[in-house]
Protein backbone atom coordinates (compact mmCIF):
# COMPACT_ATOMS: atom_id res chain seq x y z
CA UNK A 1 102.79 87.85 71.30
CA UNK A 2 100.80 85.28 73.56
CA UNK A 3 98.60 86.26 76.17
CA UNK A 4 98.12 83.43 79.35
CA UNK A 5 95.38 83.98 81.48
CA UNK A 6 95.79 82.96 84.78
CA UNK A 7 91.90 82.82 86.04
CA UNK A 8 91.41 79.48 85.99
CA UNK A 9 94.12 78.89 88.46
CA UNK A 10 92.17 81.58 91.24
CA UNK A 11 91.38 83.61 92.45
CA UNK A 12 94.18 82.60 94.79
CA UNK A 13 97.45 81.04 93.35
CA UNK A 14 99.18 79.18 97.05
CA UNK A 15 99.81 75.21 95.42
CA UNK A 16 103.62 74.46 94.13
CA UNK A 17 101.64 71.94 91.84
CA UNK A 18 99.65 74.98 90.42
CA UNK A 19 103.09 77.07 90.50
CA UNK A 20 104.63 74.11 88.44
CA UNK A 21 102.08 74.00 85.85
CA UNK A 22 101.65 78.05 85.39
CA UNK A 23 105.56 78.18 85.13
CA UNK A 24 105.78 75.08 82.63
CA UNK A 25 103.25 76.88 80.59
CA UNK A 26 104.82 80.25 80.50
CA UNK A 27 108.43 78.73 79.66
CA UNK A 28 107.14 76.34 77.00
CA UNK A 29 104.92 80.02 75.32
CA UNK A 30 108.16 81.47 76.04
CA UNK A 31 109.84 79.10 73.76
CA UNK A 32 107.63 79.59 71.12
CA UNK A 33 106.92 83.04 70.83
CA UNK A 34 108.84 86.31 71.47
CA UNK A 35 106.61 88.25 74.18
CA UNK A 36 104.44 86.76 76.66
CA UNK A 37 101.79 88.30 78.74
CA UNK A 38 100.14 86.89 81.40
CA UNK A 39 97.07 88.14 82.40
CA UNK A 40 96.19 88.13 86.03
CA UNK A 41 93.48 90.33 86.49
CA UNK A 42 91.47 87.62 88.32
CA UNK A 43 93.76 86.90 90.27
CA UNK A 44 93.41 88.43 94.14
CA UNK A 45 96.76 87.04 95.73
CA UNK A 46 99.78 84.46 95.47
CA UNK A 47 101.76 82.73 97.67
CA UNK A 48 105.06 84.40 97.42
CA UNK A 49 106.49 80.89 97.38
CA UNK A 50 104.91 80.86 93.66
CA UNK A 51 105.50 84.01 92.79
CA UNK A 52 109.47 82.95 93.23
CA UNK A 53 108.30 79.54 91.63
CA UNK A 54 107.04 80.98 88.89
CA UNK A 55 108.52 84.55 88.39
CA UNK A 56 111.96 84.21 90.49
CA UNK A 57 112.63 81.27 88.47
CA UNK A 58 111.95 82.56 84.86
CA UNK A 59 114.13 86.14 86.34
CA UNK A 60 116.61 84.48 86.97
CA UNK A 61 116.96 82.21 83.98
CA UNK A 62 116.10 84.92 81.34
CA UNK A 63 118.41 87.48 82.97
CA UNK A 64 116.50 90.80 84.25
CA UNK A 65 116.83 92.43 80.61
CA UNK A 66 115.13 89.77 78.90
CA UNK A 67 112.58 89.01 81.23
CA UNK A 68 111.44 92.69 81.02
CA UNK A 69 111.60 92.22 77.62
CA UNK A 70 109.82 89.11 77.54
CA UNK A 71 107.52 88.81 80.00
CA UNK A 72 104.42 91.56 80.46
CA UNK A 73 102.19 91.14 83.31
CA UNK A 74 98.46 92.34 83.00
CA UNK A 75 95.83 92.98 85.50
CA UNK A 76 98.06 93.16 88.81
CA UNK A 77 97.18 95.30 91.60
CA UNK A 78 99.70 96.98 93.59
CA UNK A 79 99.59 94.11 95.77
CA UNK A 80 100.22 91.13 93.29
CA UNK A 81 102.74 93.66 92.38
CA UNK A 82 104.77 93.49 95.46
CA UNK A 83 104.29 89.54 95.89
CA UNK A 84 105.53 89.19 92.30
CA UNK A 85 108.84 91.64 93.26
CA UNK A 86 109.45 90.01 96.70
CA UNK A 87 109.16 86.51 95.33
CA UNK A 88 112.12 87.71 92.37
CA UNK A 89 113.86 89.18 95.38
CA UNK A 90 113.97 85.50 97.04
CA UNK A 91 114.73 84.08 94.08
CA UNK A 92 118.01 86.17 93.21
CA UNK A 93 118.80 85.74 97.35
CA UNK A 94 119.35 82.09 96.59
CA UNK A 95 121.11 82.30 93.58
């Protein structure tokens, strides 16, 4: 298992370039080992147009099984929580 920590990229997450580079990091762990976590406990928000960017994206190309499976996030607060689910929910709208 790999943990990520996201701090460095906060405590607010609201660039696609940043969104790029966390979700090219994630897919390239992803490649290389089973489970991922990423911890986001520094984190206070995100743009929802990352959270699709990042989450949506990997949801959708994983399949919802497997991205339960694969991906654990750490740290989120109920809020991050909901910008994480609505940013999926986008993602699967335009699919």
């Amino acid at each position: 298992m790999k943990v990520i920590d996201l701090n460095s990229y906060g405590p607010i997450i609201g660039s696609k370039s940043v969104g790029g580079e966390i979700y090219v990091l994630i897919k390239g762990e992803l490649g290389r080992h089973d489970v991922v976590t990423i911890d986001i406990a520094g984190i206070k928000s995100m743009a929802t147009f990352c959270a699709k960017q990042i989450f949506g994206k990997l949801y959708i190309e994983l399949g919802s099984k497997l991205f339960f499976e694969k991906i654990i996030i750490k740290g989120a607060d109920a809020d991050l929580r909901t910008i994480i689910q609505i940013g999926i929910q986008h993602a699967i709208e335009e699919t």
